[in-house]
N, C-alpha and C. Protein backbone atom coordinates (compact mmCIF):
# COMPACT_ATOMS: atom_id res chain seq x y z
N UNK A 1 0.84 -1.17 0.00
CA UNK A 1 0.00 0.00 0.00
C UNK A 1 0.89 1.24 0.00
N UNK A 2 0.64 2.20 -0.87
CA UNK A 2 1.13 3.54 -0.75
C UNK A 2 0.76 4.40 0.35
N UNK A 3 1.61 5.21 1.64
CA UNK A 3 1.12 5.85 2.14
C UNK A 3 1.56 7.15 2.53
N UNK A 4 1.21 8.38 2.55
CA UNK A 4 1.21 9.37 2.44
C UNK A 4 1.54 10.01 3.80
N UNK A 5 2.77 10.19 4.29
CA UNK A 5 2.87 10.81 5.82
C UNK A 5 3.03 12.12 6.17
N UNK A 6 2.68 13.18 6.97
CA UNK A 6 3.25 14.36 6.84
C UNK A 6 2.72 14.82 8.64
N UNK A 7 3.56 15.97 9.11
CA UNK A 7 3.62 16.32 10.42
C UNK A 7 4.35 17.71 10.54
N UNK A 8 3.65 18.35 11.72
CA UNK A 8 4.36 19.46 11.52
C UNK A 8 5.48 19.83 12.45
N UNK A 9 6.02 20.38 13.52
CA UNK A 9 7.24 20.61 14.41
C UNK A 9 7.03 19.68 15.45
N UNK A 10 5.38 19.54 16.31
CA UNK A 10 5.49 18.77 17.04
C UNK A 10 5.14 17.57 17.25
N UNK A 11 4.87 16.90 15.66
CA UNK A 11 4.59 15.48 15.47
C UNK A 11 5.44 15.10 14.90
N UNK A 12 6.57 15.87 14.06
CA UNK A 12 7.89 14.80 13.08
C UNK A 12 8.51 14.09 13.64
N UNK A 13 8.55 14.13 15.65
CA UNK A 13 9.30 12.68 15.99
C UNK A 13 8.42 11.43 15.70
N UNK A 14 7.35 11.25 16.24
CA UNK A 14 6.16 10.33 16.26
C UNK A 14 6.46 10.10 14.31
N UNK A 15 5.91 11.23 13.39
CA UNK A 15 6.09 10.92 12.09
C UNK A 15 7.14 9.94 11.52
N UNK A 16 8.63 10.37 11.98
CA UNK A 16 9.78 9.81 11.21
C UNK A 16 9.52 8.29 11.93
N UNK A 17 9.40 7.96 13.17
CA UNK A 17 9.28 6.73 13.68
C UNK A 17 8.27 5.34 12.62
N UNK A 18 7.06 6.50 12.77
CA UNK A 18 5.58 5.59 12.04
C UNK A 18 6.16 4.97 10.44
N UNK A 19 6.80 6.20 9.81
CA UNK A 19 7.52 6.13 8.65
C UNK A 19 8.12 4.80 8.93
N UNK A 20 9.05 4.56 9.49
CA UNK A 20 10.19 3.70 9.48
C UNK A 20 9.56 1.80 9.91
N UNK A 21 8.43 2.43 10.72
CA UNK A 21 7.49 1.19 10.94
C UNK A 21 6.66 1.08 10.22
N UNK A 22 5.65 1.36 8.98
CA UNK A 22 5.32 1.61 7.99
C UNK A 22 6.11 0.57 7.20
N UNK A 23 7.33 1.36 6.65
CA UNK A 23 8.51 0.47 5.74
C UNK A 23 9.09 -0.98 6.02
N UNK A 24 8.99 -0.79 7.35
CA UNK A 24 9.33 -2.48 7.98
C UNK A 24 8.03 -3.32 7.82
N UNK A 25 6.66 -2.83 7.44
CA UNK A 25 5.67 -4.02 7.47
C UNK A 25 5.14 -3.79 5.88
N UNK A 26 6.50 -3.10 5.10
CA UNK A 26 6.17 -3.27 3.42
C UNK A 26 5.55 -2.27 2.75
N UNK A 27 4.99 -1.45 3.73
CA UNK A 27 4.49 -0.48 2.62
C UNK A 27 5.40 0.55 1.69
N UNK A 28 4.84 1.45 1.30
CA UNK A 28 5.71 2.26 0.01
C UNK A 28 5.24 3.67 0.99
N UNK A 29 5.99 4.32 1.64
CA UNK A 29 5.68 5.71 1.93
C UNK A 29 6.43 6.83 1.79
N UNK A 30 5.60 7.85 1.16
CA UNK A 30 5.88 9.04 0.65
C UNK A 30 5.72 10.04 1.54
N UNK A 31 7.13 10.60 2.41
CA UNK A 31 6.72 11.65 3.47
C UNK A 31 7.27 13.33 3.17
N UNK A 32 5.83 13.73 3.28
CA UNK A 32 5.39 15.05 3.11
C UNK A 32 6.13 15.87 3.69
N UNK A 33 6.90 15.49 4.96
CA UNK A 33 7.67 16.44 5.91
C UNK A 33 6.99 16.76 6.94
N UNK A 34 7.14 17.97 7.65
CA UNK A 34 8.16 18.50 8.04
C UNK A 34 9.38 17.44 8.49
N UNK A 35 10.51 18.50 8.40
CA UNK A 35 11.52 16.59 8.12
C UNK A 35 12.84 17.89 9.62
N UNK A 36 12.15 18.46 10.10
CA UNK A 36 12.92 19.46 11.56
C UNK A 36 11.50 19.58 12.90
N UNK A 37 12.50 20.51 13.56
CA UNK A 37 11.43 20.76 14.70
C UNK A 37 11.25 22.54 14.68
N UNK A 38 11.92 22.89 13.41
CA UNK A 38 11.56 24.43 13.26
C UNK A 38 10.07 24.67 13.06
N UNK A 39 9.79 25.81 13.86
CA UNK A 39 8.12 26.04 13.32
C UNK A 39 7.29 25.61 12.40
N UNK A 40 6.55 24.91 11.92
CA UNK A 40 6.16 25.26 10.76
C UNK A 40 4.32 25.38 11.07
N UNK A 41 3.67 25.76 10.17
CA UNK A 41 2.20 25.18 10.08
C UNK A 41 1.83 24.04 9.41
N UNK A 42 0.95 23.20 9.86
CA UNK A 42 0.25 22.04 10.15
C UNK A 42 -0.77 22.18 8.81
N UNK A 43 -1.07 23.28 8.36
CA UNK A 43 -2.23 23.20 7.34
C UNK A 43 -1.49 22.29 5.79
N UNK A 44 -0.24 23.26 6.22
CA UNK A 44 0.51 22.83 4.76
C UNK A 44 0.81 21.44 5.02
N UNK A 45 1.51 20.86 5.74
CA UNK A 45 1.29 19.29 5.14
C UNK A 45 -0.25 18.53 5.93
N UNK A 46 -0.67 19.04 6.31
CA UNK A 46 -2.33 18.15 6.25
C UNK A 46 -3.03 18.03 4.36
N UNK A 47 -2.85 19.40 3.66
CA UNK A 47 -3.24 19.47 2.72
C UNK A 47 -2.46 18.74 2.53
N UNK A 48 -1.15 18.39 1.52
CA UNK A 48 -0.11 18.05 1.10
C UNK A 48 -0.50 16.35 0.91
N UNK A 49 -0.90 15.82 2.25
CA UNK A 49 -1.28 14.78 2.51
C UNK A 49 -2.54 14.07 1.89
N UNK A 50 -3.49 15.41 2.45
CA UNK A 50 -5.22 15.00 2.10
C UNK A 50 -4.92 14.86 0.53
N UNK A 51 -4.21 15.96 -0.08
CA UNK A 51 -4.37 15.63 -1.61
C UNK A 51 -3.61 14.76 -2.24
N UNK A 52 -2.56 13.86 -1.94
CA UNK A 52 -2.15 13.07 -2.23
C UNK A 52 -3.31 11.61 -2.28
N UNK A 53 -4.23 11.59 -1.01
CA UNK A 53 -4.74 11.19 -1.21
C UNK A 53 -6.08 10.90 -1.82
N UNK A 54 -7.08 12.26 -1.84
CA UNK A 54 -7.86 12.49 -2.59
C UNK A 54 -7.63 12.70 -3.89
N UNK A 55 -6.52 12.25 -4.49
CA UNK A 55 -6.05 11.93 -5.95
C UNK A 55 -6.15 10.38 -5.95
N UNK A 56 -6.13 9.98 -5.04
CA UNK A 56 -5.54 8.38 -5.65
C UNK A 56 -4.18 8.31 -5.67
N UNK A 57 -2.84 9.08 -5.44
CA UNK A 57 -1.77 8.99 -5.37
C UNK A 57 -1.46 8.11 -4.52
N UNK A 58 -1.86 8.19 -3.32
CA UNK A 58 -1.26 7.37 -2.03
C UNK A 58 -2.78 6.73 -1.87
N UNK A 59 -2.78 5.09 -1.35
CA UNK A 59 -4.19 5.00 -1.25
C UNK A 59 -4.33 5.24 0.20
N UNK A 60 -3.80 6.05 1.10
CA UNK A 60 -3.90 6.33 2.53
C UNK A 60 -3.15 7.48 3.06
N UNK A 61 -3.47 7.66 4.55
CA UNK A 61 -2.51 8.71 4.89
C UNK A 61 -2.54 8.82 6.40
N UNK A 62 -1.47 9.08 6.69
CA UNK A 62 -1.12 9.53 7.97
C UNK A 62 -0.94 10.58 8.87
N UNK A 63 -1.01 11.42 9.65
CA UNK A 63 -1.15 12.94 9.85
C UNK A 63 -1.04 12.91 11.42
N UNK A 64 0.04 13.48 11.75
CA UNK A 64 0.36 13.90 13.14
C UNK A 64 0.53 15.36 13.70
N UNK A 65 0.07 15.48 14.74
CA UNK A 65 0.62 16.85 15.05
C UNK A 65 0.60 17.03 16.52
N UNK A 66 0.62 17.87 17.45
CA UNK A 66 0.83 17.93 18.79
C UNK A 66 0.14 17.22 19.30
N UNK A 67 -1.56 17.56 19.32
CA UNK A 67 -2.66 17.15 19.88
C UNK A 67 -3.66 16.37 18.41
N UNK A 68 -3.05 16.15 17.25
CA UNK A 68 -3.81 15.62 16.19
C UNK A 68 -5.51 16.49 16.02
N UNK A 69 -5.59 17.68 16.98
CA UNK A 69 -6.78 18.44 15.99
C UNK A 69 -6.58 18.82 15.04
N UNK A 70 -5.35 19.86 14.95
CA UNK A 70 -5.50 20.82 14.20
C UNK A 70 -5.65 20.17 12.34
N UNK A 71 -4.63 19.18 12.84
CA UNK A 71 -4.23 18.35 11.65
C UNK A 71 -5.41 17.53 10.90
N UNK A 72 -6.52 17.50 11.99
CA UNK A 72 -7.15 16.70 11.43
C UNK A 72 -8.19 17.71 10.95
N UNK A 73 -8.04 18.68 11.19
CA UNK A 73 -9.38 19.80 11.02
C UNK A 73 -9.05 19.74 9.56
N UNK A 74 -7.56 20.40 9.11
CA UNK A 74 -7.28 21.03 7.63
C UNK A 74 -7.69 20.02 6.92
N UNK A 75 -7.04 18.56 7.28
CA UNK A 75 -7.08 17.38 6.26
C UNK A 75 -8.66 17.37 5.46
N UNK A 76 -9.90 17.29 6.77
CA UNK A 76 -10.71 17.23 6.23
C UNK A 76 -11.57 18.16 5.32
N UNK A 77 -10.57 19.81 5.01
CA UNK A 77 -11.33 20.51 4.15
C UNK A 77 -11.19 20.03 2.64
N UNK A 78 -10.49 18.97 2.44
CA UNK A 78 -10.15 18.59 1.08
C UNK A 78 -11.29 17.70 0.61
N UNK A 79 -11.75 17.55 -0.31
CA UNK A 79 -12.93 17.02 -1.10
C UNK A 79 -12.51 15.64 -0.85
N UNK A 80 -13.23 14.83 -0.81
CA UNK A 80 -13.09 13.11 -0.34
C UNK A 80 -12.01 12.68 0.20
N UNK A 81 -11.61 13.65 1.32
CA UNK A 81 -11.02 13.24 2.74
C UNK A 81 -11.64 13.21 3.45
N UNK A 82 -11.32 11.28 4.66
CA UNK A 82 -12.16 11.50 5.59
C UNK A 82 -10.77 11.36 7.26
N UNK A 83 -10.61 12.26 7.11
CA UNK A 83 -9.49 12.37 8.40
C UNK A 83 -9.99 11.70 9.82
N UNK A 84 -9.36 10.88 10.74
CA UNK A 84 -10.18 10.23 11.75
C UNK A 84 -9.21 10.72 12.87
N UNK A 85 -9.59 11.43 13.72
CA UNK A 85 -8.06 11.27 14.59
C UNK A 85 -8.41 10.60 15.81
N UNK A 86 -7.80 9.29 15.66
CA UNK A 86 -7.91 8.43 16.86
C UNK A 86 -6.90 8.29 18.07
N UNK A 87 -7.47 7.52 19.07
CA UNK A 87 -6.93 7.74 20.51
C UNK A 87 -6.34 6.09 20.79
N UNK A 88 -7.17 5.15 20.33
CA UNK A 88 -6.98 4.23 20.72
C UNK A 88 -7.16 3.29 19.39
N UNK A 89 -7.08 1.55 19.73
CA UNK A 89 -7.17 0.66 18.82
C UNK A 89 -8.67 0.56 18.06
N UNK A 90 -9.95 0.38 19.38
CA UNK A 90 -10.61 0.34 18.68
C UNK A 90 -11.51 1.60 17.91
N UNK A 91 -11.13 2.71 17.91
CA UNK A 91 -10.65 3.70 16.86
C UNK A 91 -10.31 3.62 15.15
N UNK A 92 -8.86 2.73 15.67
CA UNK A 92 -8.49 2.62 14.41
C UNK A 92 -8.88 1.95 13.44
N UNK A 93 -9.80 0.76 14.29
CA UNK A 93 -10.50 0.02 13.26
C UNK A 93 -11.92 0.35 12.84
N UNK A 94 -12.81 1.27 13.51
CA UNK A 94 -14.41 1.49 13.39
C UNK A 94 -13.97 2.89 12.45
N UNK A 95 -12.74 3.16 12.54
CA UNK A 95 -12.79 4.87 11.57
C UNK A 95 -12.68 4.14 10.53
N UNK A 96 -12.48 2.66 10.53
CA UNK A 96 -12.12 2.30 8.60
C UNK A 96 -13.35 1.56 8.21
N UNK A 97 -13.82 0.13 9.17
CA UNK A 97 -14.95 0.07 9.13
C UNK A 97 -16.53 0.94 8.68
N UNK A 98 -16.76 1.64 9.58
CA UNK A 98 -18.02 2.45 9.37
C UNK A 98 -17.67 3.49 9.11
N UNK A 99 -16.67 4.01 8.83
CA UNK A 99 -16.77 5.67 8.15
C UNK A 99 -15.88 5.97 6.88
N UNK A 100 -15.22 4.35 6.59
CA UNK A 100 -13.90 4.19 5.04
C UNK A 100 -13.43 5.80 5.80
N UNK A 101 -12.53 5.69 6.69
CA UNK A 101 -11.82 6.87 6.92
C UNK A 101 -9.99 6.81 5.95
N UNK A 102 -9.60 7.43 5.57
CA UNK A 102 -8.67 7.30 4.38
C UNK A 102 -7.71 8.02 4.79
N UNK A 103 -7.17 8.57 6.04
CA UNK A 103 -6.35 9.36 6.91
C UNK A 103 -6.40 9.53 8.36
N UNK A 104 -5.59 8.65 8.94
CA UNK A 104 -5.78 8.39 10.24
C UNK A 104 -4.58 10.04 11.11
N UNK A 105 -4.90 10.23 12.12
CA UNK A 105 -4.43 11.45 12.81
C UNK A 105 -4.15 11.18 14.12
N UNK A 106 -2.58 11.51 14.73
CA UNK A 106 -2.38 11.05 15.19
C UNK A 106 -1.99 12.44 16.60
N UNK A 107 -2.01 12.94 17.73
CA UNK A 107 -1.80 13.62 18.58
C UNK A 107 -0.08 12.89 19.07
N UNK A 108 1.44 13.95 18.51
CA UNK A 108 2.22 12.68 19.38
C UNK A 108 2.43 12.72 21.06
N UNK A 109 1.76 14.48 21.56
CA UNK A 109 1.85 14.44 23.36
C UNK A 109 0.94 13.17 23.61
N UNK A 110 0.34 12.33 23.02
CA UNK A 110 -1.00 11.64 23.71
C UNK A 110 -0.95 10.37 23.50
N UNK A 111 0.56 10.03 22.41
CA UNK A 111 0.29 8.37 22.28
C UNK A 111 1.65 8.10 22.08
N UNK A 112 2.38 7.04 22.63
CA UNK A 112 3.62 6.13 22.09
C UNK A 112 3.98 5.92 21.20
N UNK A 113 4.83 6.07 20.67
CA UNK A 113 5.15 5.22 19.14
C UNK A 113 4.82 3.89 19.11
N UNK A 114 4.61 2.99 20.21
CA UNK A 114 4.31 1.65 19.70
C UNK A 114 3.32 1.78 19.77
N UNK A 115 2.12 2.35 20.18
CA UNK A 115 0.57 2.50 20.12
C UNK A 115 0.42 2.92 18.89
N UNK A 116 0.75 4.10 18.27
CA UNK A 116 0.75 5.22 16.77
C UNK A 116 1.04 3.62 16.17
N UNK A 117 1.91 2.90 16.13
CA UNK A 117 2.40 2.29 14.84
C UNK A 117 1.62 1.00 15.10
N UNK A 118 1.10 0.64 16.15
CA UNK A 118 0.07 -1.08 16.19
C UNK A 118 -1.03 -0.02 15.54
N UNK A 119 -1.59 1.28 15.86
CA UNK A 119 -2.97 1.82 15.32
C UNK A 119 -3.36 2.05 13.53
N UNK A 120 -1.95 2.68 13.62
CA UNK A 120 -1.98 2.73 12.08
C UNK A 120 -1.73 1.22 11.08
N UNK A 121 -1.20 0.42 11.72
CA UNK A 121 -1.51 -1.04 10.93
C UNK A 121 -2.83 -1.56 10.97
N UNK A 122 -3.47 -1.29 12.16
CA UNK A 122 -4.87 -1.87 12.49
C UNK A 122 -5.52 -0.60 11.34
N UNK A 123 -5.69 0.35 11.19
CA UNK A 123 -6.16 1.00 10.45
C UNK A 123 -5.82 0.97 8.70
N UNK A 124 -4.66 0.34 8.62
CA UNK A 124 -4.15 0.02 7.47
C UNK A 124 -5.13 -1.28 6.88
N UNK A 125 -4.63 -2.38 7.71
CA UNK A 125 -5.34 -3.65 7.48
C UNK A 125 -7.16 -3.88 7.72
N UNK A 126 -7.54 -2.79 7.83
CA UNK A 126 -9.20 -3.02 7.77
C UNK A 126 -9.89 -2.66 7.11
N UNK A 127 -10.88 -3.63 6.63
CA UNK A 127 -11.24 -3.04 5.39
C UNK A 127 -12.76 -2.25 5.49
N UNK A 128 -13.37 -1.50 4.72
CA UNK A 128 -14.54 -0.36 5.34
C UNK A 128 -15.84 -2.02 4.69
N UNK A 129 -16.96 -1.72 6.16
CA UNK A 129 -17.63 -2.53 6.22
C UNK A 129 -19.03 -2.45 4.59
N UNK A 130 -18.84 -1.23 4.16
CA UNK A 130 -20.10 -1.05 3.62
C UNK A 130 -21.49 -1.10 4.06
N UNK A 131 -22.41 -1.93 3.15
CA UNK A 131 -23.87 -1.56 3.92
C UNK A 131 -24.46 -0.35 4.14
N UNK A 132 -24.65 -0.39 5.10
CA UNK A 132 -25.63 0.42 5.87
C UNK A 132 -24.34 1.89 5.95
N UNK A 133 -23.36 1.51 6.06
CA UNK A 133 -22.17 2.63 6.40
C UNK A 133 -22.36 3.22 5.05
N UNK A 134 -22.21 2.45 4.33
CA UNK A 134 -22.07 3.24 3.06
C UNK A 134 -23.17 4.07 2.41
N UNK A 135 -24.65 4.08 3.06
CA UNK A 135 -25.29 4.96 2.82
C UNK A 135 -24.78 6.20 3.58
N UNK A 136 -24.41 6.00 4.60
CA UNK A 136 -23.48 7.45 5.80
C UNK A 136 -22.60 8.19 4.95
N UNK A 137 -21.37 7.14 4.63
CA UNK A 137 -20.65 8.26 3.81
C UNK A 137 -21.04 8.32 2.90
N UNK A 138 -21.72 8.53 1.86
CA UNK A 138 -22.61 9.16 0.86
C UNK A 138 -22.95 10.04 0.75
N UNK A 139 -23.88 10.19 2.12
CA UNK A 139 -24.64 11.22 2.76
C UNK A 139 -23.63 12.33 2.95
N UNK A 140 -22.49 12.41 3.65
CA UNK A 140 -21.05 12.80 4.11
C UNK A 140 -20.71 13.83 2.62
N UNK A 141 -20.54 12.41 1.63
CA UNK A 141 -19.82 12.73 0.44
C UNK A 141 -21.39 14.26 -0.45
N UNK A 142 -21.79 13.83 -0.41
CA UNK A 142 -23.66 14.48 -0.95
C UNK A 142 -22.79 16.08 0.02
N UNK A 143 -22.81 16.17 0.86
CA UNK A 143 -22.53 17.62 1.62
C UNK A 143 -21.20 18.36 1.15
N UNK A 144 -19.94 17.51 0.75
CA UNK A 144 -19.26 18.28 0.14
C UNK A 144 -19.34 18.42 -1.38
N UNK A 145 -20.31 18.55 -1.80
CA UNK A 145 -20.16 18.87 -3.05
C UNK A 145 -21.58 20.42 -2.76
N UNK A 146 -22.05 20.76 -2.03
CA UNK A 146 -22.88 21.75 -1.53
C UNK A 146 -22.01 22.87 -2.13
């Protein structure tokens, strides 16, 4: 799977880690940066990210930042991004399940690197349930095109 990573000053430790665990369980990832701990804003690689993936470039994405709001706010202004920012495991799997979430978000003051990197595999490896969900995001998808 292609995946799309990006973080801004106070998620690129958590980022470069996920990256490197990412690559050890095979995937192909393309990271957006910030690649320091100099300032930067969070909008620019949330976009960077969201549109990598709302192209079809990357079929996923990853997004960290201090507390994973902010990051997850921008991601989701992009047209068929669904940014999830989770806390825990079973998180990672109901944001892919019932909501096909396509960018998981990660807070790094709030989680371990070995939590971030078991979440984002569990979120990697699940697949969205359809059904009944899939009338939801529809509904979801129906509002951004308003």
């Amino acid at each position: 799977m292609n995946i799309s990573l990006g973080a801004d000053h106070a998620g690129v430790d958590l980022k470069d880690l996920l990256a490197q665990a990412l690559r050890a369980a095979g995937h192909d990832v393309v990271d957006r940066g910030t690649h320091g701990n100099e300032s930067v804003d969070y909008p620019d690689f949330a976009v960077a990210v969201a549109n990598d993936v709302a192209s079809g470039t990357s079929d996923r994405g990853v997004l960290v930042c201090s507390t994973g709001i902010g990051i997850s706010i921008a991601a989701n202004k992009i047209h068929k991004v669904r940014a999830a920012l989770v806390h825990n495991e079973d998180g990672a799997e109901f944001c892919r399940r019932h909501n096909n979430a396509n960018i998981i978000c990660f807070g790094q003051k709030y989680i371990t690197p070995y939590m971030a990197a078991k979440m984002a595999l569990i979120f990697l490896n699940t697949p969205f349930d359809g059904g009944r969900h899939e009338r939801r995001v529809e509904k979801i998808a129906q509002e951004e095109k308003l």
